[in-house]
PDB file of N, CA and C in Angstrom:
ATOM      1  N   UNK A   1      94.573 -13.846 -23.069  1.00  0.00           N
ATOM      2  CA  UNK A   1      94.709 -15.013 -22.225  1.00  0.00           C
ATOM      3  C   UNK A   1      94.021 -16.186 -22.934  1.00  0.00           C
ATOM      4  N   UNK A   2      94.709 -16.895 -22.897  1.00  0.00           N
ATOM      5  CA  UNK A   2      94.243 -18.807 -23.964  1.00  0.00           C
ATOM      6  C   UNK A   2      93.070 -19.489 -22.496  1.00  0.00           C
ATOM      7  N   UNK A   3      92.286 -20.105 -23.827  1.00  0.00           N
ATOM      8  CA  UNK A   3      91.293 -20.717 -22.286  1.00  0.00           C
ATOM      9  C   UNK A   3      91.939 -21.541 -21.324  1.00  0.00           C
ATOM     10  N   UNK A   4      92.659 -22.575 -21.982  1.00  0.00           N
ATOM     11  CA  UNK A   4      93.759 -23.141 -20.897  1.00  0.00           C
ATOM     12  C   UNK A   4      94.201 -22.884 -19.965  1.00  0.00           C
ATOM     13  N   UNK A   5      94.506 -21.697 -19.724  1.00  0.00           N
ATOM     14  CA  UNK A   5      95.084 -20.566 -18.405  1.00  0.00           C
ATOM     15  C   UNK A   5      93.849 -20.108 -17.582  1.00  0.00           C
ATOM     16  N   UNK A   6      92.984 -19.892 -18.608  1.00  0.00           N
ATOM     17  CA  UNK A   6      91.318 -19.403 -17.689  1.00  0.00           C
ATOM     18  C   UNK A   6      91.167 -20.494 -16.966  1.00  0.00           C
ATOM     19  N   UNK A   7      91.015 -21.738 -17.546  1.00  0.00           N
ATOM     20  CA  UNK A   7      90.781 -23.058 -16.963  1.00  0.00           C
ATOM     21  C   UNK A   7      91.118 -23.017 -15.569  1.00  0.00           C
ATOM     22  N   UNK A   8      92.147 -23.030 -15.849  1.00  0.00           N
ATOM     23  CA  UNK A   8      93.694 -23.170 -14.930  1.00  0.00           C
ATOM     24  C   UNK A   8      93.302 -22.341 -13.666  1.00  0.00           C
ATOM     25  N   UNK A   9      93.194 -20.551 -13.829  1.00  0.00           N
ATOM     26  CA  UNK A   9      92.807 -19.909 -13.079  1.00  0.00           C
ATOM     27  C   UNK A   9      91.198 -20.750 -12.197  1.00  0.00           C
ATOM     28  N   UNK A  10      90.299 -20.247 -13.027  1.00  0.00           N
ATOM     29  CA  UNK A  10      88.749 -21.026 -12.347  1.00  0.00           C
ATOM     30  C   UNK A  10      88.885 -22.066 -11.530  1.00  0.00           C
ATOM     31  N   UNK A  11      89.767 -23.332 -11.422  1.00  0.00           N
ATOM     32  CA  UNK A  11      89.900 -24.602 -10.682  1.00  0.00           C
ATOM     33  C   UNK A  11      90.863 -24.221  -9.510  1.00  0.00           C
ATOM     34  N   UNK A  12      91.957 -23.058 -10.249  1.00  0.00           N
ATOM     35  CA  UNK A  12      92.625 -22.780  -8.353  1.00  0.00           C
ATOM     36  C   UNK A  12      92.183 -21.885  -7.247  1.00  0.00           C
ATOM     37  N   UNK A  13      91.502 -21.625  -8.025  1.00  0.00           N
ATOM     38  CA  UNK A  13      90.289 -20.461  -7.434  1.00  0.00           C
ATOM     39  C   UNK A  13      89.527 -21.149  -6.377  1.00  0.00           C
ATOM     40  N   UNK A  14      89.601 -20.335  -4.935  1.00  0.00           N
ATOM     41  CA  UNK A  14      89.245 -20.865  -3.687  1.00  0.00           C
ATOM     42  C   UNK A  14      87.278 -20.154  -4.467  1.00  0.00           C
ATOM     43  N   UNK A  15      87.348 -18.897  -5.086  1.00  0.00           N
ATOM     44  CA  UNK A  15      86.102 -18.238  -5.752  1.00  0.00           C
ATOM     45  C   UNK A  15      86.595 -17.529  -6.742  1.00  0.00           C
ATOM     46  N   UNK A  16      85.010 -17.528  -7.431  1.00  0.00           N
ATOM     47  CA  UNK A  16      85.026 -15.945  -8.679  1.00  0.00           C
ATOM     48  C   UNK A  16      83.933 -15.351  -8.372  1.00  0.00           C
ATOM     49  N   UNK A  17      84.612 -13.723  -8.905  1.00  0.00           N
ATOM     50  CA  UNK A  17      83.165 -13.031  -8.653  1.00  0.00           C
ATOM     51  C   UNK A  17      83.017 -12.656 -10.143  1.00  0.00           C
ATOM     52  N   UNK A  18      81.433 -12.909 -10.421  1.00  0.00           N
ATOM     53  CA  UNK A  18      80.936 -12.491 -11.504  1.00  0.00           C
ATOM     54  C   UNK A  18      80.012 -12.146 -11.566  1.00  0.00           C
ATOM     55  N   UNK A  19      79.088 -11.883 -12.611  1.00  0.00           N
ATOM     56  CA  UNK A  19      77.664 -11.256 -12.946  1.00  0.00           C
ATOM     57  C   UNK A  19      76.727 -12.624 -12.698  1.00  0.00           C
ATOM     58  N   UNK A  20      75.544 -12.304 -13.248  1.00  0.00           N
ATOM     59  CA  UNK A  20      74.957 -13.924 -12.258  1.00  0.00           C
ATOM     60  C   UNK A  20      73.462 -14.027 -13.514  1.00  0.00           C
ATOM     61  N   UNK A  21      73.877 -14.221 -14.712  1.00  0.00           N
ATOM     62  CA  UNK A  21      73.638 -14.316 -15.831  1.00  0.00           C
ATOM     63  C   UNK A  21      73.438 -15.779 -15.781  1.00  0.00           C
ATOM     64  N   UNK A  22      72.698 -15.909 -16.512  1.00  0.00           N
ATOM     65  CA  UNK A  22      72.545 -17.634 -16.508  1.00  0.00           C
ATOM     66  C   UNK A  22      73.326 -18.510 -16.885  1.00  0.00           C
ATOM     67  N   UNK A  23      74.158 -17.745 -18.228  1.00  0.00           N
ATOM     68  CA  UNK A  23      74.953 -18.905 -18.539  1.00  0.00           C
ATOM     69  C   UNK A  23      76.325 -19.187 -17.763  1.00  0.00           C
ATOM     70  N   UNK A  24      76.515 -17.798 -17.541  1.00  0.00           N
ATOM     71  CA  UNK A  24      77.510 -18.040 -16.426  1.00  0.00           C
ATOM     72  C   UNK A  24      77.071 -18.783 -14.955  1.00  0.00           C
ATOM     73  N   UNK A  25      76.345 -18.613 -14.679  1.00  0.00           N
ATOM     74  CA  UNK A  25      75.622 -19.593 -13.548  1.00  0.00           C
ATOM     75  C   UNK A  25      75.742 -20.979 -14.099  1.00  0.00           C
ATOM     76  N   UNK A  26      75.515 -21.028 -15.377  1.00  0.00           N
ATOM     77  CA  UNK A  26      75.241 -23.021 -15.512  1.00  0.00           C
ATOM     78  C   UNK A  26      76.684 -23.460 -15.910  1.00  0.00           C
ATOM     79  N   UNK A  27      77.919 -22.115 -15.996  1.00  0.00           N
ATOM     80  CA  UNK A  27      78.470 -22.788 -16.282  1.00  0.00           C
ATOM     81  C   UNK A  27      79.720 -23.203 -15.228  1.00  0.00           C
ATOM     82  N   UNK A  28      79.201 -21.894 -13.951  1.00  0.00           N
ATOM     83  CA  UNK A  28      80.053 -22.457 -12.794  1.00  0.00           C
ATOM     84  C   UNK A  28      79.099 -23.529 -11.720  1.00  0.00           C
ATOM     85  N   UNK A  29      77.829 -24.190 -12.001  1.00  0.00           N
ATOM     86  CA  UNK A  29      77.568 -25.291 -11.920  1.00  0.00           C
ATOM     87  C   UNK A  29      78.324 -26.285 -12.328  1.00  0.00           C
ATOM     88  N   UNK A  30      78.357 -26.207 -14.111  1.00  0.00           N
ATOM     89  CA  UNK A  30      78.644 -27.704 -14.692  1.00  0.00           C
ATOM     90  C   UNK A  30      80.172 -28.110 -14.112  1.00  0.00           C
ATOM     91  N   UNK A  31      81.063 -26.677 -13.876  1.00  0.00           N
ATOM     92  CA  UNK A  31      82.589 -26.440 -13.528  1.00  0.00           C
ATOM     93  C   UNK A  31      82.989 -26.856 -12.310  1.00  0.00           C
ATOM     94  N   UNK A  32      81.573 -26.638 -11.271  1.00  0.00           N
ATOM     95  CA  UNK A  32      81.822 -26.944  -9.879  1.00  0.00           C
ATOM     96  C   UNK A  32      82.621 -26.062  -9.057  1.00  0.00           C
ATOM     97  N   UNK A  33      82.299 -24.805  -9.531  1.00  0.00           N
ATOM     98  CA  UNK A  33      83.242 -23.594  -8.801  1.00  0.00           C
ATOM     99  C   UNK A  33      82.060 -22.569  -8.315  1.00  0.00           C
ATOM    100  N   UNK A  34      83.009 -22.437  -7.235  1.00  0.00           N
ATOM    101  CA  UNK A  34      82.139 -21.416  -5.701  1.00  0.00           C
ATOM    102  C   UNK A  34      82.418 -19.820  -6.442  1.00  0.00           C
ATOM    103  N   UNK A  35      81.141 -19.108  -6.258  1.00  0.00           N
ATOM    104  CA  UNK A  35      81.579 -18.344  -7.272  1.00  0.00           C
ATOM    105  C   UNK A  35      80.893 -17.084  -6.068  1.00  0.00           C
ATOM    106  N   UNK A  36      80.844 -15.570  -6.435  1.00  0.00           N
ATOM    107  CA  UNK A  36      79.925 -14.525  -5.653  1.00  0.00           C
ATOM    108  C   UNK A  36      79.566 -13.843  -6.787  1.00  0.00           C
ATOM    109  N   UNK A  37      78.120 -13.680  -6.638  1.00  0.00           N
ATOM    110  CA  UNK A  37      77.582 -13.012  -7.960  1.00  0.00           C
ATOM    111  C   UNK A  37      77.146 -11.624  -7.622  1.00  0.00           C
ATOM    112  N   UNK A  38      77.533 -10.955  -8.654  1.00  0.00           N
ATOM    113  CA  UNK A  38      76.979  -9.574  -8.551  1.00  0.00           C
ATOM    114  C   UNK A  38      76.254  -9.137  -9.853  1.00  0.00           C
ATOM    115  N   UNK A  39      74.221  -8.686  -9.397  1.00  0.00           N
ATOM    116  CA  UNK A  39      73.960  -9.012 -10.391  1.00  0.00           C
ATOM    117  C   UNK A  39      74.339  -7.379 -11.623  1.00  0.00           C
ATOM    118  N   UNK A  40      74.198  -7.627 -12.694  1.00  0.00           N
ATOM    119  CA  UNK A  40      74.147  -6.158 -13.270  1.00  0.00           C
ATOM    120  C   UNK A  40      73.200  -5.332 -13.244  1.00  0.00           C
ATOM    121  N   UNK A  41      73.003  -4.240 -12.339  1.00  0.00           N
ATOM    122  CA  UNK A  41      72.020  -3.147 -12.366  1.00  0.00           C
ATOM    123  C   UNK A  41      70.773  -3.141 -13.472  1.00  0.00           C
ATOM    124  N   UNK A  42      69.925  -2.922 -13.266  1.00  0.00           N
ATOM    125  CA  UNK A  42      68.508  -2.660 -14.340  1.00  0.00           C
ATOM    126  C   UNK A  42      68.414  -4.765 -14.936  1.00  0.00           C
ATOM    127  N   UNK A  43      69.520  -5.467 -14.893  1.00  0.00           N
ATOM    128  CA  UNK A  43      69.075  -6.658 -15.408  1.00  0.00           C
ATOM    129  C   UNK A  43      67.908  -7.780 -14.067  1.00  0.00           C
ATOM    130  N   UNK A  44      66.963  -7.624 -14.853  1.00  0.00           N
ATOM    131  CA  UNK A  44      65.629  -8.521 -13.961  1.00  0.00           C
ATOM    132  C   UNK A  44      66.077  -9.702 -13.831  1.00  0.00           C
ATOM    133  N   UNK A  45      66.318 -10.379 -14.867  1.00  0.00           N
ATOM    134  CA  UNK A  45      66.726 -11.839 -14.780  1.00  0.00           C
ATOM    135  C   UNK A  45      68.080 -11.854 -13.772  1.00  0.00           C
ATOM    136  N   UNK A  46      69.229 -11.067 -14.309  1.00  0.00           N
ATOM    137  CA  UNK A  46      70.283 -11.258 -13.787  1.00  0.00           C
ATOM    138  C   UNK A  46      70.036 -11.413 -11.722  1.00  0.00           C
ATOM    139  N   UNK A  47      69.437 -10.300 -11.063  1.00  0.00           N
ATOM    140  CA  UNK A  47      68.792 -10.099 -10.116  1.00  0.00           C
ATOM    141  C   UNK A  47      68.006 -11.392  -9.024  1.00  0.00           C
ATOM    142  N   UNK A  48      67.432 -11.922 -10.090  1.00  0.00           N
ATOM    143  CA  UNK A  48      65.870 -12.852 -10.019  1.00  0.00           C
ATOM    144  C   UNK A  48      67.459 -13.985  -9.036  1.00  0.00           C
ATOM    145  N   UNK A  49      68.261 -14.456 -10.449  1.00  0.00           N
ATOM    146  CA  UNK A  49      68.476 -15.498 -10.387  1.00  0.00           C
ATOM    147  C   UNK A  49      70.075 -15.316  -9.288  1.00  0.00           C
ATOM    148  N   UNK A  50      70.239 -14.418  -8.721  1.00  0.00           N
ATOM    149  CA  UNK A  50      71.269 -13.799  -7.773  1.00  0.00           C
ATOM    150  C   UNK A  50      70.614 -14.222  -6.486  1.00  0.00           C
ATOM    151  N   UNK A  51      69.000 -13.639  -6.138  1.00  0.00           N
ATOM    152  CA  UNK A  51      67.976 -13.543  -5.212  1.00  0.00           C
ATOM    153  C   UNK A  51      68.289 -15.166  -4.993  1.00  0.00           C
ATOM    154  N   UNK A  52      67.776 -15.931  -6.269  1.00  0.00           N
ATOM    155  CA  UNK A  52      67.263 -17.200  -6.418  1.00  0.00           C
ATOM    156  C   UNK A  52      68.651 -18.362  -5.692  1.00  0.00           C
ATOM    157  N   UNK A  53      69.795 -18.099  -5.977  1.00  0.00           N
ATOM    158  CA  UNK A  53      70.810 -18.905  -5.539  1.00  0.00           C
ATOM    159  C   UNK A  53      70.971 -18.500  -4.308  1.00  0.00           C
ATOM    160  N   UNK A  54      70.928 -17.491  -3.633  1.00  0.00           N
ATOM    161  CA  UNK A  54      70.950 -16.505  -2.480  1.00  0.00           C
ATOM    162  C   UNK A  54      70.128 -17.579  -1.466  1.00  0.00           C
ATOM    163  N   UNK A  55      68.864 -17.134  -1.864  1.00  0.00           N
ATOM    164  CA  UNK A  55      67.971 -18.055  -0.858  1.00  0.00           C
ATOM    165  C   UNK A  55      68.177 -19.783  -0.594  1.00  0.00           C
ATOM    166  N   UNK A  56      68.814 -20.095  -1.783  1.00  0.00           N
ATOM    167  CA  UNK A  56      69.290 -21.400  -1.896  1.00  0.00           C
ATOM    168  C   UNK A  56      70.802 -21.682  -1.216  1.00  0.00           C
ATOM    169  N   UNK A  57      71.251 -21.014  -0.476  1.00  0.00           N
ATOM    170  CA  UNK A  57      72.472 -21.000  -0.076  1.00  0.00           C
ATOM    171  C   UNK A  57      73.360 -21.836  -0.828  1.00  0.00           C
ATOM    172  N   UNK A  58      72.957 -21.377  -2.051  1.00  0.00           N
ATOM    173  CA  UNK A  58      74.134 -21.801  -3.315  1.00  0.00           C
ATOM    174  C   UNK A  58      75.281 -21.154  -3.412  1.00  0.00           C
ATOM    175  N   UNK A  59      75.203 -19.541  -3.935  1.00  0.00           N
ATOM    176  CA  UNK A  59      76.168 -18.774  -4.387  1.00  0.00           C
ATOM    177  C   UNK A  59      75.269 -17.488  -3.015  1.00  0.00           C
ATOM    178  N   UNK A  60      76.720 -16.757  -3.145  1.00  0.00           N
ATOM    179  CA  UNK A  60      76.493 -15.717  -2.465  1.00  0.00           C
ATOM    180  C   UNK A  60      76.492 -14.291  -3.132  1.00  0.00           C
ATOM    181  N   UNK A  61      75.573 -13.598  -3.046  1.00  0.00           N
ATOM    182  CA  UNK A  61      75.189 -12.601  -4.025  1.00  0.00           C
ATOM    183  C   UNK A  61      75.095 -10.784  -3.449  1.00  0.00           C
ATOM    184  N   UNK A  62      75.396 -10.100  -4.129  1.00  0.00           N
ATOM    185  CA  UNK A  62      75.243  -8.392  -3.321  1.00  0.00           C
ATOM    186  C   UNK A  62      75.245  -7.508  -4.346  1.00  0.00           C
ATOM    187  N   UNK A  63      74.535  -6.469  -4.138  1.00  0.00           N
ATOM    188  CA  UNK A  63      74.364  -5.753  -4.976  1.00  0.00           C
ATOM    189  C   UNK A  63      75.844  -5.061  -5.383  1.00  0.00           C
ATOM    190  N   UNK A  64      75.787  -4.535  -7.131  1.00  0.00           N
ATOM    191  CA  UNK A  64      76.758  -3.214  -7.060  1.00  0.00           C
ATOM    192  C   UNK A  64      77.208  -2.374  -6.442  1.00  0.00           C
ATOM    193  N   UNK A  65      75.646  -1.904  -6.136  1.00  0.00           N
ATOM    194  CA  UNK A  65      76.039  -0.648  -5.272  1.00  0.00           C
ATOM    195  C   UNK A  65      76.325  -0.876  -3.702  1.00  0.00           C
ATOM    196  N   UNK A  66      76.138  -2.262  -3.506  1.00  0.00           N
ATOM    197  CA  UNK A  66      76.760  -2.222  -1.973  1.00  0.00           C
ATOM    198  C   UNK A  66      77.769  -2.790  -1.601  1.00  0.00           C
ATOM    199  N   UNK A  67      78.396  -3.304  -3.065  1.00  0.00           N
ATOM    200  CA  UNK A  67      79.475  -4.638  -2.697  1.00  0.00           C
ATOM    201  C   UNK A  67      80.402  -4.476  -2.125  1.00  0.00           C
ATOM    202  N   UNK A  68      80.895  -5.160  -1.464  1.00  0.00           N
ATOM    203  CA  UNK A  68      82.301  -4.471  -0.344  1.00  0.00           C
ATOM    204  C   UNK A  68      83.308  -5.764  -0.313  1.00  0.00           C
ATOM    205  N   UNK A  69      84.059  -5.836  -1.219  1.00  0.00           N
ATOM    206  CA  UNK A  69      85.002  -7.086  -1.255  1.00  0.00           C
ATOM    207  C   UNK A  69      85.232  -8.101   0.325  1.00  0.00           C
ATOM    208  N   UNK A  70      85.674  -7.053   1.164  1.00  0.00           N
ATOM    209  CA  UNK A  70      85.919  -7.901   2.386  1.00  0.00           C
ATOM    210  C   UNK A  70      84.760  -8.589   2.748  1.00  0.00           C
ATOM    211  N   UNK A  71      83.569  -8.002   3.022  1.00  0.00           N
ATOM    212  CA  UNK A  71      82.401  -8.266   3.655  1.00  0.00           C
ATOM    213  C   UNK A  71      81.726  -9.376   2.605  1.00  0.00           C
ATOM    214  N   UNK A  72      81.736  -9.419   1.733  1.00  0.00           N
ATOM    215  CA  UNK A  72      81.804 -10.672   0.548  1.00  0.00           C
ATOM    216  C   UNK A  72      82.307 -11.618   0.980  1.00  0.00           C
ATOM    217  N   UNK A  73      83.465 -11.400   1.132  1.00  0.00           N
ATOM    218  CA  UNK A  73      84.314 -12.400   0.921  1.00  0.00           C
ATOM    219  C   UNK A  73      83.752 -13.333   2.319  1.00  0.00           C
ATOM    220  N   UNK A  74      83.585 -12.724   3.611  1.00  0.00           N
ATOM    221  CA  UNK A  74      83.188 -13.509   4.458  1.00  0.00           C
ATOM    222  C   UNK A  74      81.909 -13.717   4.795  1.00  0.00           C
ATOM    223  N   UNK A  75      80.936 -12.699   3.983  1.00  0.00           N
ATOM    224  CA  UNK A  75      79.450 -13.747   4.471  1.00  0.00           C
ATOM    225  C   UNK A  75      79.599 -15.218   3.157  1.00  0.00           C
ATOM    226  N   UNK A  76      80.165 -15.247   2.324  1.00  0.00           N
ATOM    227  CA  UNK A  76      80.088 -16.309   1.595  1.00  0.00           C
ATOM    228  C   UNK A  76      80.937 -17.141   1.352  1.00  0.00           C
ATOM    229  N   UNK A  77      81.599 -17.666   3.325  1.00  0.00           N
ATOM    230  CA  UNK A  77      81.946 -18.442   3.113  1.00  0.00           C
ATOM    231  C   UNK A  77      80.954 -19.949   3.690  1.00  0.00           C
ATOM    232  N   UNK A  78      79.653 -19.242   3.814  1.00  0.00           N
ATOM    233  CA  UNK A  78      78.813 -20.308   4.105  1.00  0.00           C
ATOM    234  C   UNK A  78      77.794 -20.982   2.849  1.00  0.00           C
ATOM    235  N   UNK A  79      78.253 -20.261   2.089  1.00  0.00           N
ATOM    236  CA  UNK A  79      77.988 -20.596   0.513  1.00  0.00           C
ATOM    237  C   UNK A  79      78.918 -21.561   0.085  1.00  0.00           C
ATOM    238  N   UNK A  80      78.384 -23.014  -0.206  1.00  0.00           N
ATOM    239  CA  UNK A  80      79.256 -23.847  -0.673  1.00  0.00           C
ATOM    240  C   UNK A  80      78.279 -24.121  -2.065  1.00  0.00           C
ATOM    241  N   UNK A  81      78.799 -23.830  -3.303  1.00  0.00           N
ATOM    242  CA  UNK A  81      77.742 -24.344  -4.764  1.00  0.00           C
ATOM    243  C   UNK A  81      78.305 -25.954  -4.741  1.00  0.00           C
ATOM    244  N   UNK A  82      79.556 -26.244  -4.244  1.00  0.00           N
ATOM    245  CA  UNK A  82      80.042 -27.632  -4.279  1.00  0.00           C
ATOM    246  C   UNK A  82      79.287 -28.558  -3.968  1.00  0.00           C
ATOM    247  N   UNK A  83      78.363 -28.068  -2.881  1.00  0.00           N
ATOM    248  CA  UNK A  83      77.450 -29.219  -2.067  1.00  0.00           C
ATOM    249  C   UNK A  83      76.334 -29.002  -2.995  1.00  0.00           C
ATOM    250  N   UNK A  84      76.274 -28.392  -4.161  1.00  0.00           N
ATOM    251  CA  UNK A  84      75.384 -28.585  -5.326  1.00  0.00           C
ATOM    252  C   UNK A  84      75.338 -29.822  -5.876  1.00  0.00           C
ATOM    253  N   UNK A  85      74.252 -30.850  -6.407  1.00  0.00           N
ATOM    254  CA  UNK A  85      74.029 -31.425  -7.089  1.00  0.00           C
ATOM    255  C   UNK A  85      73.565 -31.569  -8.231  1.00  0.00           C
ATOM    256  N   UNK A  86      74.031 -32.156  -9.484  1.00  0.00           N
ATOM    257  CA  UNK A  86      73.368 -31.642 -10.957  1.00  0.00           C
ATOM    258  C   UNK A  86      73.480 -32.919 -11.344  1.00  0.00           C
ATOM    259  N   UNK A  87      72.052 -33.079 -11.450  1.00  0.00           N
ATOM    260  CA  UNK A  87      71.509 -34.666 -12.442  1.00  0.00           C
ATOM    261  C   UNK A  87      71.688 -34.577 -14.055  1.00  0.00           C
ATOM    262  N   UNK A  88      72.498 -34.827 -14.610  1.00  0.00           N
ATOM    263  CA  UNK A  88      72.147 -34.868 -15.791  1.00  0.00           C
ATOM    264  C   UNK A  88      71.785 -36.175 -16.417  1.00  0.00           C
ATOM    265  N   UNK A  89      71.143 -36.917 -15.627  1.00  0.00           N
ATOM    266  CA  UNK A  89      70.374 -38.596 -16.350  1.00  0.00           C
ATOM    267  C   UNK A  89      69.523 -37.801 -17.066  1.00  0.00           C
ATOM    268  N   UNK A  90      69.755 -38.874 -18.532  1.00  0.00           N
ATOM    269  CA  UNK A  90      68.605 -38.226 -19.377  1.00  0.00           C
ATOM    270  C   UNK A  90      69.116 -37.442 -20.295  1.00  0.00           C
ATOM    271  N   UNK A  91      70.001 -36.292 -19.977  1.00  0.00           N
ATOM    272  CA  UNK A  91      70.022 -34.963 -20.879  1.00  0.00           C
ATOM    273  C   UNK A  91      70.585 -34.824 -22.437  1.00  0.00           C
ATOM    274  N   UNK A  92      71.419 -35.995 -22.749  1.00  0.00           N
ATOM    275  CA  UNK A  92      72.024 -36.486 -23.465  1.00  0.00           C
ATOM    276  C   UNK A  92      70.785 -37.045 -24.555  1.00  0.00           C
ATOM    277  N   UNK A  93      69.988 -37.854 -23.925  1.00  0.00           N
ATOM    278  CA  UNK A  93      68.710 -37.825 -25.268  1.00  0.00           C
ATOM    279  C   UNK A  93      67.834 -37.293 -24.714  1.00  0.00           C
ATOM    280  N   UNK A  94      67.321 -36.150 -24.281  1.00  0.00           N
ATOM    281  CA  UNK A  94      66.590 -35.154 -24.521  1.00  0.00           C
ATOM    282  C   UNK A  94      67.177 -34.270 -25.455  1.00  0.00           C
ATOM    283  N   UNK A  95      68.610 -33.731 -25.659  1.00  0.00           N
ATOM    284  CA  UNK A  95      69.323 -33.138 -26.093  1.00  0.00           C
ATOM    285  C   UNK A  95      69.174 -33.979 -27.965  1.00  0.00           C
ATOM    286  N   UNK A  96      69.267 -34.973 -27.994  1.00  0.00           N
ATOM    287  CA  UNK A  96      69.031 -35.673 -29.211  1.00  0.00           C
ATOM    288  C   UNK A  96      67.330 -35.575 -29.834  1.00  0.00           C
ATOM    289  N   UNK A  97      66.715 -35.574 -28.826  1.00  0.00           N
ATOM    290  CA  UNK A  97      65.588 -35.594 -29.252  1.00  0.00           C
ATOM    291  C   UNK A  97      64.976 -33.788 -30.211  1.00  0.00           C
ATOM    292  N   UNK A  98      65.941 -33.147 -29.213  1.00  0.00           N
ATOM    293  CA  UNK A  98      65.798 -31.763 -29.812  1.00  0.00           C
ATOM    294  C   UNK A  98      66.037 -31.481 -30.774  1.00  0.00           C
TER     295      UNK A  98
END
């Protein structure tokens, strides 16, 4: 599959479910897509930052071992990441400065 089509998919996407890895986190921030994370077993970080959007009624998050597509699908529809805000004033020369 060409990224073009991924694109394509991710933006008609009412959600995605994915792992909840950081970069995938910053990158359905920067994308602006409602996503449900599931973190990967034994990963701390992955977990931390599942917990961390969780409590933030960012993304909606469940374990492996308990995930249940339907029941997903509707506790998170009070999960909006849209009503997220991301400042990037600045980042552009901090990014230069690096």
């Amino acid at each position: 599959m060409d990224l073009i089509k991924l694109k394509e998919y991710f933006f008609a996407s009412e959600q995605v479910i994915c792992r909840s890895g950081y970069s995938s986190i910053m990158d359905l921030i920067a994308l602006n897509i409602n996503a449900i994370l599931v973190p990967t077993p034994g990963q701390t970080e992955q977990e931390y930052l599942a917990g961390y959007f969780l409590k933030k009624n960012i993304f909606y998050s469940e374990s492996q071992k308990d995930f249940n597509l339907i029941v997903a699908m509707e506790k998170s529809k009070n999960f909006k990441m849209r009503n997220f805000t991301f400042n990037s004033e600045g980042l552009e020369e901090r990014l230069k400065n690096l």
